[in-house]
C-alpha atoms as a PDB file:
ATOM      1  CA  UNK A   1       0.000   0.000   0.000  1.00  0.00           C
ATOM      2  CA  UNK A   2       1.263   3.416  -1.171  1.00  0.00           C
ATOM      3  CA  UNK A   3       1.297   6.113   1.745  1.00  0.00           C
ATOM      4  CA  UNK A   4      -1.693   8.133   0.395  1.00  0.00           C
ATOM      5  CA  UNK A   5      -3.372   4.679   0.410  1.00  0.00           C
ATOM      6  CA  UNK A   6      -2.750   4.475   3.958  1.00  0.00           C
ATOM      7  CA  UNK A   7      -3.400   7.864   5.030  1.00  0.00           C
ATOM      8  CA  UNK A   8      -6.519   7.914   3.430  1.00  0.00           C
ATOM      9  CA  UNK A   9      -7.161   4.270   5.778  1.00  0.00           C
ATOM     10  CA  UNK A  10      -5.965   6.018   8.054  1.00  0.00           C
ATOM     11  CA  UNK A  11      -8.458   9.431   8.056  1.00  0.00           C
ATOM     12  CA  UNK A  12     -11.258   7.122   7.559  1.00  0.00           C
ATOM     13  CA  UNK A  13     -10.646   4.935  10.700  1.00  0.00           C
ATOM     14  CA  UNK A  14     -10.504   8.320  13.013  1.00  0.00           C
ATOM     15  CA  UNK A  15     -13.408   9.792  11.075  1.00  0.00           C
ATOM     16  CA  UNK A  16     -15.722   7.077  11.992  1.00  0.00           C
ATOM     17  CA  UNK A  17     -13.825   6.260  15.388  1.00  0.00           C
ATOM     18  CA  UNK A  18     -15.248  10.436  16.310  1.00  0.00           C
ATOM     19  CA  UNK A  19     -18.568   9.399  14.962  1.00  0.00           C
ATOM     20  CA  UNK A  20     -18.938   6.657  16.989  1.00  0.00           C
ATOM     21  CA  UNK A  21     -17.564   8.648  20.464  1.00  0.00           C
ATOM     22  CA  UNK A  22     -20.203  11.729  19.664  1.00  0.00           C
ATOM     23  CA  UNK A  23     -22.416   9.078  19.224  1.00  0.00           C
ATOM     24  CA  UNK A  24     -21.975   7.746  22.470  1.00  0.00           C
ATOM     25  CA  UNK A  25     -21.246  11.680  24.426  1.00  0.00           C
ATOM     26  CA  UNK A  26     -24.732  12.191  22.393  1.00  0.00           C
ATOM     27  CA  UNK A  27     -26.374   9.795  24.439  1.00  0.00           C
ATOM     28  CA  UNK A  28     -24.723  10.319  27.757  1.00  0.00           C
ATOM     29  CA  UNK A  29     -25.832  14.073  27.514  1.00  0.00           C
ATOM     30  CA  UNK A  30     -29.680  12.909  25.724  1.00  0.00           C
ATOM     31  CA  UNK A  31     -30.214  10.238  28.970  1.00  0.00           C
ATOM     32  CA  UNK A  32     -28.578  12.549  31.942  1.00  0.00           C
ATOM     33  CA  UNK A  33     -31.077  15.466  30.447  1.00  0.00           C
ATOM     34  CA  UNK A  34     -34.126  13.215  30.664  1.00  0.00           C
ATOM     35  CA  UNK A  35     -33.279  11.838  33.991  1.00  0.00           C
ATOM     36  CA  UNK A  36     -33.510  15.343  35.428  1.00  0.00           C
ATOM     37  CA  UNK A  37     -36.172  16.590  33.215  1.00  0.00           C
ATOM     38  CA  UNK A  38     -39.046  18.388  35.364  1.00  0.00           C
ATOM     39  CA  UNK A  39     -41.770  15.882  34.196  1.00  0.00           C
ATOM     40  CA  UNK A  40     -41.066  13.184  35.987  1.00  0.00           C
ATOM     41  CA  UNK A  41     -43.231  12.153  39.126  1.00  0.00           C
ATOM     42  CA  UNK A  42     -42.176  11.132  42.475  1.00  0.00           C
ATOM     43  CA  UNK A  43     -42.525   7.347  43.743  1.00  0.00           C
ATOM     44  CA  UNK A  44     -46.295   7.205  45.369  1.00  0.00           C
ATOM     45  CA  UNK A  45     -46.435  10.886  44.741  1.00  0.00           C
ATOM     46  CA  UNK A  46     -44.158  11.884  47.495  1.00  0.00           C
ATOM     47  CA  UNK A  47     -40.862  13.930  47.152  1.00  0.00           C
ATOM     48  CA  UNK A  48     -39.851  11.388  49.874  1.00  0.00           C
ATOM     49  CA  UNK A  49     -36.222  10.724  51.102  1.00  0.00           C
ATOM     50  CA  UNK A  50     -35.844   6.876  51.329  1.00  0.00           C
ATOM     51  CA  UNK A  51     -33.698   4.689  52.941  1.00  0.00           C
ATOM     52  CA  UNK A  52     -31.572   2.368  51.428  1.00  0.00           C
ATOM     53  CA  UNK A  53     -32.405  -1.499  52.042  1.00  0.00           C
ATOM     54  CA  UNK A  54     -30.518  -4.476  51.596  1.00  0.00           C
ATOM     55  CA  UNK A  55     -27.638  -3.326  51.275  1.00  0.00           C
ATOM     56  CA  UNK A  56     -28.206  -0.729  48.224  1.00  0.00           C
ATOM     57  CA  UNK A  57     -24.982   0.814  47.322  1.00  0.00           C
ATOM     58  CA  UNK A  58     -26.866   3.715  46.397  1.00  0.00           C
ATOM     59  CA  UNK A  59     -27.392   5.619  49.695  1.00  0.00           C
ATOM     60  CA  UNK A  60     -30.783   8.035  50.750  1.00  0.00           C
ATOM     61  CA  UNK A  61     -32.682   8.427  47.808  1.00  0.00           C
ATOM     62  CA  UNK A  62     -35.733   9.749  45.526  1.00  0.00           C
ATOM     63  CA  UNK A  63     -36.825   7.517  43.098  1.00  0.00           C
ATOM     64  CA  UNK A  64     -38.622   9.087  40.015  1.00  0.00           C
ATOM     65  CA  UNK A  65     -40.666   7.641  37.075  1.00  0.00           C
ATOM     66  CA  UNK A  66     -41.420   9.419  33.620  1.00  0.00           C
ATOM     67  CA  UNK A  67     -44.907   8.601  32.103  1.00  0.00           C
ATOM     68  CA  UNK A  68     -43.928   5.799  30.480  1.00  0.00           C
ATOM     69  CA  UNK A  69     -43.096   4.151  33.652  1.00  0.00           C
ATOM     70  CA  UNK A  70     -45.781   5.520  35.884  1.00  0.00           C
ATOM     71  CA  UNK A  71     -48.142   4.078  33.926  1.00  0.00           C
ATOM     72  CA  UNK A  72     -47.288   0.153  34.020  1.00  0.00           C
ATOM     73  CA  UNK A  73     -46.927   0.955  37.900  1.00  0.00           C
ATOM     74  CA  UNK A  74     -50.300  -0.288  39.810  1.00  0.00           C
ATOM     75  CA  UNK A  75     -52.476   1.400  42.462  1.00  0.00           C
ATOM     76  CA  UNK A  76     -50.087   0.572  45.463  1.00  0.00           C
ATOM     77  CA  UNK A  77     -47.122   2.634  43.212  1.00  0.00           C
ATOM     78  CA  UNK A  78     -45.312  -0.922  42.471  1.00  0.00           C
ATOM     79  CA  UNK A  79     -44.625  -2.599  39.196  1.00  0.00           C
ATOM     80  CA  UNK A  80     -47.020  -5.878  40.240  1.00  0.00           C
ATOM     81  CA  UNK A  81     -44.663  -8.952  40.613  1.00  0.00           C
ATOM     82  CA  UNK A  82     -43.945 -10.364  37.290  1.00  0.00           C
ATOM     83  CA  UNK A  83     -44.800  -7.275  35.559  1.00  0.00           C
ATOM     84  CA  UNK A  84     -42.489  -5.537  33.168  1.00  0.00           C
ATOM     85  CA  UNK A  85     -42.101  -1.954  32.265  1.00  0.00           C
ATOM     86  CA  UNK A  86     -42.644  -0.888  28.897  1.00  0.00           C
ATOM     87  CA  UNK A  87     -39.915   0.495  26.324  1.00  0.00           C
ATOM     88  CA  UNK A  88     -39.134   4.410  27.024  1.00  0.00           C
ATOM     89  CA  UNK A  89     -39.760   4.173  30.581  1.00  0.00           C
ATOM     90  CA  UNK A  90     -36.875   6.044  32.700  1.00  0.00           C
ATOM     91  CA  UNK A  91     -36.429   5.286  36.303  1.00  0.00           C
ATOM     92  CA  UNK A  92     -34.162   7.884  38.153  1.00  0.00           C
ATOM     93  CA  UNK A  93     -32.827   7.306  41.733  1.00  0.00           C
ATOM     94  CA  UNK A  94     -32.132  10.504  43.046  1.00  0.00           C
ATOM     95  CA  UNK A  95     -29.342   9.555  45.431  1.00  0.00           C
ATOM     96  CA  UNK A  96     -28.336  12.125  48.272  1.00  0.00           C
ATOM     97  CA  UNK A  97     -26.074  12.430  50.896  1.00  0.00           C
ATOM     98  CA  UNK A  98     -26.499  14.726  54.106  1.00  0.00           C
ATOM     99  CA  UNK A  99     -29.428  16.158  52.829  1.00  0.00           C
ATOM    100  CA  UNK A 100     -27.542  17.093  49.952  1.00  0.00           C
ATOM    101  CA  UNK A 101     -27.762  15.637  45.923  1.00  0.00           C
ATOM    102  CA  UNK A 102     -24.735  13.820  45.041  1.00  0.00           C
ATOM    103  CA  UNK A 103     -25.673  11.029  42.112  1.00  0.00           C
ATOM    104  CA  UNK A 104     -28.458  10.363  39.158  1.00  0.00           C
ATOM    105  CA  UNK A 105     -28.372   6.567  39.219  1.00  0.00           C
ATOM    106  CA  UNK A 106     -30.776   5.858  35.399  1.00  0.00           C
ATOM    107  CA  UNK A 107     -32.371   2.972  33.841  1.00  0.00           C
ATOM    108  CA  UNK A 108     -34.296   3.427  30.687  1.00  0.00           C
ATOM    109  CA  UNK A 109     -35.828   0.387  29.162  1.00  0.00           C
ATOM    110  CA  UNK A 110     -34.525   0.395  25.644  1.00  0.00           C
ATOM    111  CA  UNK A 111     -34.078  -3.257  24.281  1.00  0.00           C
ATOM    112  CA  UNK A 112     -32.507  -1.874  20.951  1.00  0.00           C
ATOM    113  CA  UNK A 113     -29.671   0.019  22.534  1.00  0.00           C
ATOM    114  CA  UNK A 114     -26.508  -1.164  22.029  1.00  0.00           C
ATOM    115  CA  UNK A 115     -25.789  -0.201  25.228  1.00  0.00           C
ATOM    116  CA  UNK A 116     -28.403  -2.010  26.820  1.00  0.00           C
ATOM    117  CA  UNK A 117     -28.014  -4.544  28.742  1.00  0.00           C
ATOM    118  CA  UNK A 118     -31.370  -7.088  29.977  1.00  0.00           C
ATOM    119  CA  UNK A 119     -33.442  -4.925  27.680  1.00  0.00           C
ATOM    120  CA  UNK A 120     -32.320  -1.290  30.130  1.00  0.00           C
ATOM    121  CA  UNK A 121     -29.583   1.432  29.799  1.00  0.00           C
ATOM    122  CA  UNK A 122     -27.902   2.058  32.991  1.00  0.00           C
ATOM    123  CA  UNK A 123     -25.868   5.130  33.952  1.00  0.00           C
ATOM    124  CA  UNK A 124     -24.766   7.081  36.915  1.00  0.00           C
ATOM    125  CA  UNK A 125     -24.324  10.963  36.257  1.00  0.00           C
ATOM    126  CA  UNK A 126     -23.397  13.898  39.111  1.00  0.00           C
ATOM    127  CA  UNK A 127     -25.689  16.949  39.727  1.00  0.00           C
ATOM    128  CA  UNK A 128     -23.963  18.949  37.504  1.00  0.00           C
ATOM    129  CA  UNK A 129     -23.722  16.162  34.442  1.00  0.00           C
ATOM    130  CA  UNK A 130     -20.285  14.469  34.417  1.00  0.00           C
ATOM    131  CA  UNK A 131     -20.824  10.952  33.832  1.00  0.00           C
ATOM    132  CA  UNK A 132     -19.856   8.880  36.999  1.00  0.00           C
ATOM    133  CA  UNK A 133     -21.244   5.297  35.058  1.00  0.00           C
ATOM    134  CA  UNK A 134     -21.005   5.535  31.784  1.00  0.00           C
ATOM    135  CA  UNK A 135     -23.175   3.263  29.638  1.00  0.00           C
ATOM    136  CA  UNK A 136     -21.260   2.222  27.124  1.00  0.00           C
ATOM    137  CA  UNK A 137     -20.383  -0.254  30.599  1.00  0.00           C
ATOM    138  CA  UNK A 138     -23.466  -2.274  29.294  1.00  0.00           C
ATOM    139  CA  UNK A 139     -24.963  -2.297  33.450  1.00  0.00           C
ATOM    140  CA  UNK A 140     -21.785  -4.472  33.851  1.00  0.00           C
ATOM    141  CA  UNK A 141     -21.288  -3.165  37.332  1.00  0.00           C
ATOM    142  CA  UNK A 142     -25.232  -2.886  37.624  1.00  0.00           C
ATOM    143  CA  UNK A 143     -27.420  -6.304  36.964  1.00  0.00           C
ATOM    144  CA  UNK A 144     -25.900  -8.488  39.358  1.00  0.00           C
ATOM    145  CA  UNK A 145     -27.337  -6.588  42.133  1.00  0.00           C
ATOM    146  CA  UNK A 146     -30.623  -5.870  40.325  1.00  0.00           C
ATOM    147  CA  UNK A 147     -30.962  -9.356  39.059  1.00  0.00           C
ATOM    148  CA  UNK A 148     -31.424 -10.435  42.837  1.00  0.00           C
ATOM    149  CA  UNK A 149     -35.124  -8.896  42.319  1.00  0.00           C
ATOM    150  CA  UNK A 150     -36.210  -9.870  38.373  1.00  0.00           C
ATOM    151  CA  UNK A 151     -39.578 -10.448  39.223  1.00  0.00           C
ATOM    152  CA  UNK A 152     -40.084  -6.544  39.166  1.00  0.00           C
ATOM    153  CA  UNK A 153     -38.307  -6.022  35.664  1.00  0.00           C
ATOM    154  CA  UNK A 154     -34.837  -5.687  37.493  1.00  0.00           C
ATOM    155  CA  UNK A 155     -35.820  -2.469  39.584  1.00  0.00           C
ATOM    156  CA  UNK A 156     -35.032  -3.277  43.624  1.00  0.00           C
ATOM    157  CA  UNK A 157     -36.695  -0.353  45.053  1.00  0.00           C
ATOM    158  CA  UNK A 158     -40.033  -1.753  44.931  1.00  0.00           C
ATOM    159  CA  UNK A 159     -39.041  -4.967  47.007  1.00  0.00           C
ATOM    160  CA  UNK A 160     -36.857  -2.783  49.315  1.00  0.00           C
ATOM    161  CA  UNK A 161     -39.560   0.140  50.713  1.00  0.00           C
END
């Protein structure tokens, strides 16, 4: 191969290399922006501080639902046992420490992702939008902890409060 030959290789490997990173910062930035959208609603209504149960790595926390995921919830507020959430839903765990905000932990249920992993996206973002979990991690360090509870489509917090 001549050396324009492999320049030109070359250009065309970073060129799509940078597509596929924006691709991924794109999605990082489109899923931290819905997780602290102001539509979402409260679990049970309540802009309740919970406490963390078995052994959730996550700390004091809000959970929060978007639309999608409010509606497959029942009358009690729970997914019912054996129920699963439908695609687009977004459940946010707003995580806080002393009172204060410290961590977005996000799942949205979005089978065709490539970054999904058991049919959600996970990430972990700080209050001001760096990316603490990034999901190209596939949930890696996520679904063995939330597998212990798949009856509820892999979200603990309703078997935990």
């Amino acid at each position: 191969m001549n050396i324009r030959r492999k320049f030109s290789v070359a250009a065309i490997l970073f060129f799509i290399l940078f597509v596929l990173l924006q691709c991924k910062k794109k999605t990082n930035h489109q899923l931290y922006s819905d997780a602290t959208a102001s539509g979402l609603s409260f679990y049970k209504g309540k802009d309740t501080i919970y406490s963390p149960g078995g052994g959730s790595p996550h700390g004091t926390f809000k959970p929060k639902f978007n639309a999608t995921a409010l509606a497959a919830l029942g009358a009690d507020g729970k997914l019912p046992q054996g129920g699963e959430f439908p695609k687009g839903s977004l459940v946010v765990k707003e995580v806080y420490s002393g009172g204060a905000l410290t961590l977005y932990a996000v799942m949205k249920k979005d089978n065709s992702s490539r970054y999904a992993s058991n049919a959600w996206v996970w990430a972990e973002y700080k209050p001001n939008g760096d990316t603490q979990y990034d999901i190209s991690k596939n949930g890696a360090a996520c679904t063995d902890c939330h597998s212990a509870s798949p009856h509820r489509d892999l979200v603990r917090s309703f078997d935990l409060h």
